[in-house]
PDB file of N, CA and C in Angstrom:
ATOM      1  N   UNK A   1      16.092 -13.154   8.579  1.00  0.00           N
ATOM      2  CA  UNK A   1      15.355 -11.914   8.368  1.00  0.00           C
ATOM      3  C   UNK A   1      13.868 -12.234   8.309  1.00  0.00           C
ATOM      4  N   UNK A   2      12.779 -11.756   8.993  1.00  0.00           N
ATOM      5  CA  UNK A   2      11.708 -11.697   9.060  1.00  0.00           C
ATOM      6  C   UNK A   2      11.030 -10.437   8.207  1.00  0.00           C
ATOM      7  N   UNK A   3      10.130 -10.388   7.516  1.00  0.00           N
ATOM      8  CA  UNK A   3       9.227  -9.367   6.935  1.00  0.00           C
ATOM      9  C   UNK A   3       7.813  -9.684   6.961  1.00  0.00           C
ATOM     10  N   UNK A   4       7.326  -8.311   7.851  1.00  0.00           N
ATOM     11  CA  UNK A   4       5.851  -8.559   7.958  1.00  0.00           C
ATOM     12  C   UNK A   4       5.480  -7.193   7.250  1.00  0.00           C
ATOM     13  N   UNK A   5       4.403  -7.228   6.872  1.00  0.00           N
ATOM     14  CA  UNK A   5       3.691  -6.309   5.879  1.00  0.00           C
ATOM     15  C   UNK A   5       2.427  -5.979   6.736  1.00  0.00           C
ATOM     16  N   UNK A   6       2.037  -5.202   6.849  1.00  0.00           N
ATOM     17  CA  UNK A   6       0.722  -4.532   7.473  1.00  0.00           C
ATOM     18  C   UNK A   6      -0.875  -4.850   7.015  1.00  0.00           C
ATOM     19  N   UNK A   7      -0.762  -5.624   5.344  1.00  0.00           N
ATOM     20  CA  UNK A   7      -2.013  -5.990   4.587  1.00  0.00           C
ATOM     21  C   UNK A   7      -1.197  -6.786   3.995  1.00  0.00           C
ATOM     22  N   UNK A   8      -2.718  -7.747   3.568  1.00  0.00           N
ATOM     23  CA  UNK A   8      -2.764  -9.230   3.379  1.00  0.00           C
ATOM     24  C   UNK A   8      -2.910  -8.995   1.768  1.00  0.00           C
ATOM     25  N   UNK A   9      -2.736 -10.258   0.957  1.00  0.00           N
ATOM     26  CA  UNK A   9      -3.380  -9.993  -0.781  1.00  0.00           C
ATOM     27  C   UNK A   9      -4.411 -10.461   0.194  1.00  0.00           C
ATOM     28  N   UNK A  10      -5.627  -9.711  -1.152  1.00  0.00           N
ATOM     29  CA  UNK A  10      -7.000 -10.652  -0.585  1.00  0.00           C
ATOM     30  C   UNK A  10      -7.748  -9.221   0.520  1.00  0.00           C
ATOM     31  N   UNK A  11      -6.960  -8.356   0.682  1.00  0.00           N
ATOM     32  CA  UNK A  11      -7.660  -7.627   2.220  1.00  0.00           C
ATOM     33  C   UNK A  11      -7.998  -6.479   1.488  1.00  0.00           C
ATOM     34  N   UNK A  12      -9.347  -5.808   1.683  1.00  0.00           N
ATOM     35  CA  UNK A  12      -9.789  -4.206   1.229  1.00  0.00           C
ATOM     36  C   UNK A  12      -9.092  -3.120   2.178  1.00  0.00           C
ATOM     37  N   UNK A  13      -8.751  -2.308   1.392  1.00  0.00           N
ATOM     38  CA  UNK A  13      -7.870  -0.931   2.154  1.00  0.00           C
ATOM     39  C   UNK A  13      -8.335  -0.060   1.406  1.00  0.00           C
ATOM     40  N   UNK A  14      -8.502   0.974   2.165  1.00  0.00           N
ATOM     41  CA  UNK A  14      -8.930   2.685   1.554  1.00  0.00           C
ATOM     42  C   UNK A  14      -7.947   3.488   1.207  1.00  0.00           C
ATOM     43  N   UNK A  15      -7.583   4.323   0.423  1.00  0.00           N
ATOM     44  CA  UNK A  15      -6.994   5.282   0.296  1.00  0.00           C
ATOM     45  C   UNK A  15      -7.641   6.625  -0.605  1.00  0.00           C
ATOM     46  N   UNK A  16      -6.943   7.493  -0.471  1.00  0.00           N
ATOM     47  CA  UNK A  16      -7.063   8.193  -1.787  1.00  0.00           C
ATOM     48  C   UNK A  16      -6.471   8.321  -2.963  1.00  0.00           C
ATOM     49  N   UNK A  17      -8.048   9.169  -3.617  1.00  0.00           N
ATOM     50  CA  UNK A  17      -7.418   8.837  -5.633  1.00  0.00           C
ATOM     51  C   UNK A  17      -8.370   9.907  -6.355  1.00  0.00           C
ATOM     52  N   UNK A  18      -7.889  10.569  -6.435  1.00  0.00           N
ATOM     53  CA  UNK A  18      -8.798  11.872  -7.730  1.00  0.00           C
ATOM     54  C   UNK A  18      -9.107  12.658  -6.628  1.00  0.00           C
ATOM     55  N   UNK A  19      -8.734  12.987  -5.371  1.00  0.00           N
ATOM     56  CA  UNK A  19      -9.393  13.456  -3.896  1.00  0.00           C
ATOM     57  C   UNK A  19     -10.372  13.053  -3.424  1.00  0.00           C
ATOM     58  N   UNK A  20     -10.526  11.655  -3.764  1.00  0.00           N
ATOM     59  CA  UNK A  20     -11.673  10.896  -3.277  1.00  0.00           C
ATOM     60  C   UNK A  20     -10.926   9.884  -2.814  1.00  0.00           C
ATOM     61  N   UNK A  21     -11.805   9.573  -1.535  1.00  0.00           N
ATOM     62  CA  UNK A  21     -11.763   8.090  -0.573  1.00  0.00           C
ATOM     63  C   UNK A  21     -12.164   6.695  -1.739  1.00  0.00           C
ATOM     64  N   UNK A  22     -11.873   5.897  -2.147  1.00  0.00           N
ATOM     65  CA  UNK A  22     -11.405   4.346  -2.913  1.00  0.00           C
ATOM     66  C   UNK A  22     -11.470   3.657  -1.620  1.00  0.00           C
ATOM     67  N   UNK A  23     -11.871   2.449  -2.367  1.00  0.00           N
ATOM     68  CA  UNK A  23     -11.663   1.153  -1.771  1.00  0.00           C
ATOM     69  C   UNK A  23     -10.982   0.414  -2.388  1.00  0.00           C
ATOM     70  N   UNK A  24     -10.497  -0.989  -2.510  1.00  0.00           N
ATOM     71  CA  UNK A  24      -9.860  -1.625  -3.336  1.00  0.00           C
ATOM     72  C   UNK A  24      -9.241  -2.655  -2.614  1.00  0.00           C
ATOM     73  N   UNK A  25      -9.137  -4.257  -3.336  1.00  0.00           N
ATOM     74  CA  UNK A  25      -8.526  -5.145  -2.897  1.00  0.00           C
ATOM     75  C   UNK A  25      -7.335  -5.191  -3.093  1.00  0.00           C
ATOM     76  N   UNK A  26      -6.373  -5.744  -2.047  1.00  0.00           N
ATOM     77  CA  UNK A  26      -5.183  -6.171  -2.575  1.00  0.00           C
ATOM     78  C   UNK A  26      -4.666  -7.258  -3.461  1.00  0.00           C
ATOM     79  N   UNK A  27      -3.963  -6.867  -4.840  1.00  0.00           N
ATOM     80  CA  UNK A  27      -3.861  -8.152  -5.195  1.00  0.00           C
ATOM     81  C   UNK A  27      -2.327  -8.697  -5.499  1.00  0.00           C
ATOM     82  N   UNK A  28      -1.689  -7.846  -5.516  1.00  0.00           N
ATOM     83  CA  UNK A  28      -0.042  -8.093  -5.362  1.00  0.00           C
ATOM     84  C   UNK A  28       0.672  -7.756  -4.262  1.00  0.00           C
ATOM     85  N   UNK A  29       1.523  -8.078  -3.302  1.00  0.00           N
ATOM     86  CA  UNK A  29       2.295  -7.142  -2.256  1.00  0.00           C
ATOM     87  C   UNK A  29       4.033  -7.248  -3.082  1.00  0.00           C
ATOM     88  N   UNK A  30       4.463  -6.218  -2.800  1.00  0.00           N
ATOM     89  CA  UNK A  30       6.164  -6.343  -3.839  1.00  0.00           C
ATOM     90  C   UNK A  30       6.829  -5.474  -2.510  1.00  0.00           C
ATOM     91  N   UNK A  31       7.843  -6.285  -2.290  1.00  0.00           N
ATOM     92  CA  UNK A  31       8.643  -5.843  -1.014  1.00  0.00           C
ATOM     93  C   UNK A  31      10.129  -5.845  -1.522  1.00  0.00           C
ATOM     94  N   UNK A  32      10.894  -4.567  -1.592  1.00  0.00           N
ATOM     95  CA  UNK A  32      12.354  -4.709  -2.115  1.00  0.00           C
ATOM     96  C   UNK A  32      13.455  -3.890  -0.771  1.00  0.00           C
ATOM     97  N   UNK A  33      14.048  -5.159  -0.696  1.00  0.00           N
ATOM     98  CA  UNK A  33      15.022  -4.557   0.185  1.00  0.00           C
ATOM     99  C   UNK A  33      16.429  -4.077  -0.204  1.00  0.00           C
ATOM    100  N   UNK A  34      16.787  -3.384   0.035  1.00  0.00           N
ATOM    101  CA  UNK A  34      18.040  -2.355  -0.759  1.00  0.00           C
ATOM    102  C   UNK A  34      19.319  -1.827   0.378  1.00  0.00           C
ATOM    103  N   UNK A  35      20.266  -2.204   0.678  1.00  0.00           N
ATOM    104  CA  UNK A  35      21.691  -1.551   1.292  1.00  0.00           C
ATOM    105  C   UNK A  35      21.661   0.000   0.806  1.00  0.00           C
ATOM    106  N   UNK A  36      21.813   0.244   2.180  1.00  0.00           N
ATOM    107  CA  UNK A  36      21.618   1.862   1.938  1.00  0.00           C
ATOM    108  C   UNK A  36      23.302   2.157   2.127  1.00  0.00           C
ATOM    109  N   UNK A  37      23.767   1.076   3.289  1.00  0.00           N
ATOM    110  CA  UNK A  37      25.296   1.819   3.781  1.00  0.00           C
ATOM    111  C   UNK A  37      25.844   0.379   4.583  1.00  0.00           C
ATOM    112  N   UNK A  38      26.682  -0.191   3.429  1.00  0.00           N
ATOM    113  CA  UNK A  38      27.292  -1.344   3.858  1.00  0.00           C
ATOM    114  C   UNK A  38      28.049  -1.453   5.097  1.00  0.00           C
ATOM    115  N   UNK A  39      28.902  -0.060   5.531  1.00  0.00           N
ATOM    116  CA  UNK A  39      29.559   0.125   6.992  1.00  0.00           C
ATOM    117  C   UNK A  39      28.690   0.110   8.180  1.00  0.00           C
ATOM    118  N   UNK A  40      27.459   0.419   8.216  1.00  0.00           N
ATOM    119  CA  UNK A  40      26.827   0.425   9.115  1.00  0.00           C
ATOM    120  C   UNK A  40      25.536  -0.785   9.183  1.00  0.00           C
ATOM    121  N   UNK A  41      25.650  -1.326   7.681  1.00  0.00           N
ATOM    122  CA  UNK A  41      24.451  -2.324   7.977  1.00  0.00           C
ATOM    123  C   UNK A  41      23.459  -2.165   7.650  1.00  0.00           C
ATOM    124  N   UNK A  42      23.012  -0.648   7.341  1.00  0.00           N
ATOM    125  CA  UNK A  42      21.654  -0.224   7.065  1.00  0.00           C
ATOM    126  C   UNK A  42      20.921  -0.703   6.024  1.00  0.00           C
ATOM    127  N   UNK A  43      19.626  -0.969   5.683  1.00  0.00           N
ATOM    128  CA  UNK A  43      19.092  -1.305   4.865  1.00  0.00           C
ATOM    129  C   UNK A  43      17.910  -0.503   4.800  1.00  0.00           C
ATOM    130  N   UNK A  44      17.292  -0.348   3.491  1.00  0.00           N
ATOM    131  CA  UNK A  44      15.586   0.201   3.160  1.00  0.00           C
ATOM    132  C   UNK A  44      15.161  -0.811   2.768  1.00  0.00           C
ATOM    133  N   UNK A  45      13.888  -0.681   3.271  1.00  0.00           N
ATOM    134  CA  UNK A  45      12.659  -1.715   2.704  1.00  0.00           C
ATOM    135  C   UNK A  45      11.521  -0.975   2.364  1.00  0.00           C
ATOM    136  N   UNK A  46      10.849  -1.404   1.331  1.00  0.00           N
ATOM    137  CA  UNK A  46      10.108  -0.434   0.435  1.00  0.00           C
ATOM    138  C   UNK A  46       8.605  -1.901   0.537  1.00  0.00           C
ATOM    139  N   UNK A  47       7.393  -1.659   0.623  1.00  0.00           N
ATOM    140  CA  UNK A  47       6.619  -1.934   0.476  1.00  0.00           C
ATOM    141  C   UNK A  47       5.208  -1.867  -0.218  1.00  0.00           C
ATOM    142  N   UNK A  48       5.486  -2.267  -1.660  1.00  0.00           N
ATOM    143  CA  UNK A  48       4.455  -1.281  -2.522  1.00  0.00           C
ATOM    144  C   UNK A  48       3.053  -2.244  -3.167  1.00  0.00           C
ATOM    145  N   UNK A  49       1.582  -2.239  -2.671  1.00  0.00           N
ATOM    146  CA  UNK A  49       0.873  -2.936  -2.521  1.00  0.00           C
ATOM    147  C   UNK A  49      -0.048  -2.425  -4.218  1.00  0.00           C
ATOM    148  N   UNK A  50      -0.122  -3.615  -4.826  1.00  0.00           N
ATOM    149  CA  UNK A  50      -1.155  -3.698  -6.589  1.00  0.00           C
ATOM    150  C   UNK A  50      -1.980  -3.823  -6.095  1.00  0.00           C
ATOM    151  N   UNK A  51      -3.155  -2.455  -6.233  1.00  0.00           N
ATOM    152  CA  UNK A  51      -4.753  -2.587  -6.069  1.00  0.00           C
ATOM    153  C   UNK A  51      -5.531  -2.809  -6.956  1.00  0.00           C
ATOM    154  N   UNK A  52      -6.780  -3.769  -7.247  1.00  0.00           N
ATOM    155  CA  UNK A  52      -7.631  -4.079  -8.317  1.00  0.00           C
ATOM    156  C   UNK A  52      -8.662  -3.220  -8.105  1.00  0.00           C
ATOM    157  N   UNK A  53      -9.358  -2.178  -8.435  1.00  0.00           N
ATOM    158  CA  UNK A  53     -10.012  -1.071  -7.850  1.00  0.00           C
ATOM    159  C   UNK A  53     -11.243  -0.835  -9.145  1.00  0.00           C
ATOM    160  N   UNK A  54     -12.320  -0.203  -8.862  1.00  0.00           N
ATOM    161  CA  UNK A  54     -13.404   0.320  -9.762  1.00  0.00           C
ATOM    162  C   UNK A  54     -13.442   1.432  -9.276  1.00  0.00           C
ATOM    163  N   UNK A  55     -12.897   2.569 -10.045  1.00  0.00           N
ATOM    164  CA  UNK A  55     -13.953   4.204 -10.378  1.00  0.00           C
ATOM    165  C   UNK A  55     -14.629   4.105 -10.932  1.00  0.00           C
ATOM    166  N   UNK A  56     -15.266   5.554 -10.798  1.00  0.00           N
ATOM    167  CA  UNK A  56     -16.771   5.633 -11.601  1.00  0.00           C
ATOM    168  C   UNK A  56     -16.616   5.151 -13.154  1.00  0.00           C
ATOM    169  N   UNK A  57     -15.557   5.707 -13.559  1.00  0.00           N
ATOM    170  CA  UNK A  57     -15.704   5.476 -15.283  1.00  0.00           C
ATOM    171  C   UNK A  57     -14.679   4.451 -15.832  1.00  0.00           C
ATOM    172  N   UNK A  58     -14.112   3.739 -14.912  1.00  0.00           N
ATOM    173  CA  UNK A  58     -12.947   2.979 -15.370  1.00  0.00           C
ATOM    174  C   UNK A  58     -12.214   2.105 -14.105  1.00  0.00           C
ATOM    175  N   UNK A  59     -12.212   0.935 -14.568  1.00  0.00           N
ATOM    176  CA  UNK A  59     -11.509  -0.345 -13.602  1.00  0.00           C
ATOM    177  C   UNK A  59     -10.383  -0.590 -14.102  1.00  0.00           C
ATOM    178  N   UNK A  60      -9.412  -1.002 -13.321  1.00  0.00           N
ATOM    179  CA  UNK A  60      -7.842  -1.499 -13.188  1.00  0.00           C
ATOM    180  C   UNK A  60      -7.075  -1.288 -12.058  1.00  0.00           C
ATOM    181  N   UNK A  61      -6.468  -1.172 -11.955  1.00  0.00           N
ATOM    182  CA  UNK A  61      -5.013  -1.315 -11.193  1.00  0.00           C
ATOM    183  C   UNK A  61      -4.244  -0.299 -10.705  1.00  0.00           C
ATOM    184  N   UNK A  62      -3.999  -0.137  -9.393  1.00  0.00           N
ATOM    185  CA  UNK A  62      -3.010   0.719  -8.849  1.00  0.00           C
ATOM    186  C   UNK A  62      -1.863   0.874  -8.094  1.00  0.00           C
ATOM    187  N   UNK A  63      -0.773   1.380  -7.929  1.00  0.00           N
ATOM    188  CA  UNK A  63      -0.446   0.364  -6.755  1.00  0.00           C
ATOM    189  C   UNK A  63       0.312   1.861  -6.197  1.00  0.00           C
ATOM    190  N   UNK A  64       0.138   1.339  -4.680  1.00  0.00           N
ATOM    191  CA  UNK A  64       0.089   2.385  -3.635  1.00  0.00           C
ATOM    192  C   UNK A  64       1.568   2.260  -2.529  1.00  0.00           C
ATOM    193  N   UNK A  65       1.810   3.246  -2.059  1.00  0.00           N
ATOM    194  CA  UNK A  65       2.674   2.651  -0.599  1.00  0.00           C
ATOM    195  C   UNK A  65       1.895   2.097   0.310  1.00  0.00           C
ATOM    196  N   UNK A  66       2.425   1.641   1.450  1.00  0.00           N
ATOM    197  CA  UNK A  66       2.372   1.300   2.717  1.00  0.00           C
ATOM    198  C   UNK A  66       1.705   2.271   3.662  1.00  0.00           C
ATOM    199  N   UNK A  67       2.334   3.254   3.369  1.00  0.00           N
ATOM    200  CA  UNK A  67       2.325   4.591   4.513  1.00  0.00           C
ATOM    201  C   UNK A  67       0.789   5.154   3.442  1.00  0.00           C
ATOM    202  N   UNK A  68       0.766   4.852   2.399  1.00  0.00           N
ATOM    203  CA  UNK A  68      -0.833   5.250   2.037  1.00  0.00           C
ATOM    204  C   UNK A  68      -2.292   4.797   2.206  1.00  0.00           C
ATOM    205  N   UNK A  69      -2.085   3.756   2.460  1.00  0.00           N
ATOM    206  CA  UNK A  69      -3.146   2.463   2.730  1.00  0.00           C
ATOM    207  C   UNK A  69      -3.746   2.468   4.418  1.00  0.00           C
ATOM    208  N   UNK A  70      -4.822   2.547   4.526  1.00  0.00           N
ATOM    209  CA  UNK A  70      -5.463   2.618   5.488  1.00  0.00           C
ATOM    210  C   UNK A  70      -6.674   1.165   5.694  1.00  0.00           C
ATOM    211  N   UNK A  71      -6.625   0.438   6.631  1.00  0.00           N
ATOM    212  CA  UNK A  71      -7.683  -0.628   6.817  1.00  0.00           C
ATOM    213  C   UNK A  71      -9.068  -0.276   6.943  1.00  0.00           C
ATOM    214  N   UNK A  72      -9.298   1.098   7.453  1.00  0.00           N
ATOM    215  CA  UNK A  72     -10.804   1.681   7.932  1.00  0.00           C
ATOM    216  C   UNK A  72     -10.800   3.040   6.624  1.00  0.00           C
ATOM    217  N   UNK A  73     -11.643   3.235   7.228  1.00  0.00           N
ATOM    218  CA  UNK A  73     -11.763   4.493   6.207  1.00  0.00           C
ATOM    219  C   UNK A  73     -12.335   5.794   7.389  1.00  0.00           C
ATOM    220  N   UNK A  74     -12.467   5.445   8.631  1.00  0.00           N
ATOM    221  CA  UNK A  74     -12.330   6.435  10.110  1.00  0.00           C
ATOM    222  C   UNK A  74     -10.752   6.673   9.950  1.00  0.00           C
ATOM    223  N   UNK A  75     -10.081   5.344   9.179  1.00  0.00           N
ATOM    224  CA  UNK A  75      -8.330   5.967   9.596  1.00  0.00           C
ATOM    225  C   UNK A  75      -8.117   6.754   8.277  1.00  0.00           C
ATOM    226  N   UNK A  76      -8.196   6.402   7.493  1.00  0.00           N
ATOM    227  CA  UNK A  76      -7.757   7.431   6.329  1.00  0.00           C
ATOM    228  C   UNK A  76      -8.509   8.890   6.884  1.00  0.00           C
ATOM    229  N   UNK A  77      -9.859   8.793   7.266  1.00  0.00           N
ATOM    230  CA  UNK A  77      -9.862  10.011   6.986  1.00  0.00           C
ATOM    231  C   UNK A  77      -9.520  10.821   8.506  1.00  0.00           C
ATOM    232  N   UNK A  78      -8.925  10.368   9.655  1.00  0.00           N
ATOM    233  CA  UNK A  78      -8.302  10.377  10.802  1.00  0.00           C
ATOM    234  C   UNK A  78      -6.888  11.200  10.248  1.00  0.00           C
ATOM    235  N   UNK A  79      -5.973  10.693   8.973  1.00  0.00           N
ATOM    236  CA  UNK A  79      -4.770  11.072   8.708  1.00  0.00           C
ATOM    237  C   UNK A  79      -5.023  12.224   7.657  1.00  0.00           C
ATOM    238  N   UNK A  80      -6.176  12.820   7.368  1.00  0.00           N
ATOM    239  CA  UNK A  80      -6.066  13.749   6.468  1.00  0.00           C
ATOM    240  C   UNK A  80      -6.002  15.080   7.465  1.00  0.00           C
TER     241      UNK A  80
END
């Protein structure tokens, strides 16, 4: 089984947060794979990335999907 992830730890990605565009590094990636339907084989894979991030009034931690995370911030705001 191979798993590739779309972002690196270490890589800045944009998303949104309070309806504002964020930046933020990656600093954990957590990948869980789960049997959805043993007769057929199927499986989910879930990809959920820990961001180390600064807002205006407060720093810590977030952690986002896959399908939320954008490399540019032309793409985030491309998907709104």
């Amino acid at each position: 089984m191979t798993i590739e992830t779309n972002y690196s730890i270490g890589q800045e990605v944009y998303f949104m947060h309070d309806n504002k565009v964020q930046t933020a590094k990656i600093t954990e990636v957590n990948i869980t794979i789960s049997e959805l339907n043993s007769q057929y084989c199927t499986n989910k894979t879930t990809c959920l990335y820990k961001l180390s991030f600064r807002a205006t009034e407060r720093s810590g931690s977030i952690v986002k999907e896959e399908k939320d995370l954008f490399a540019t911030k032309e793409d985030l705001l491309k998907s709104l």
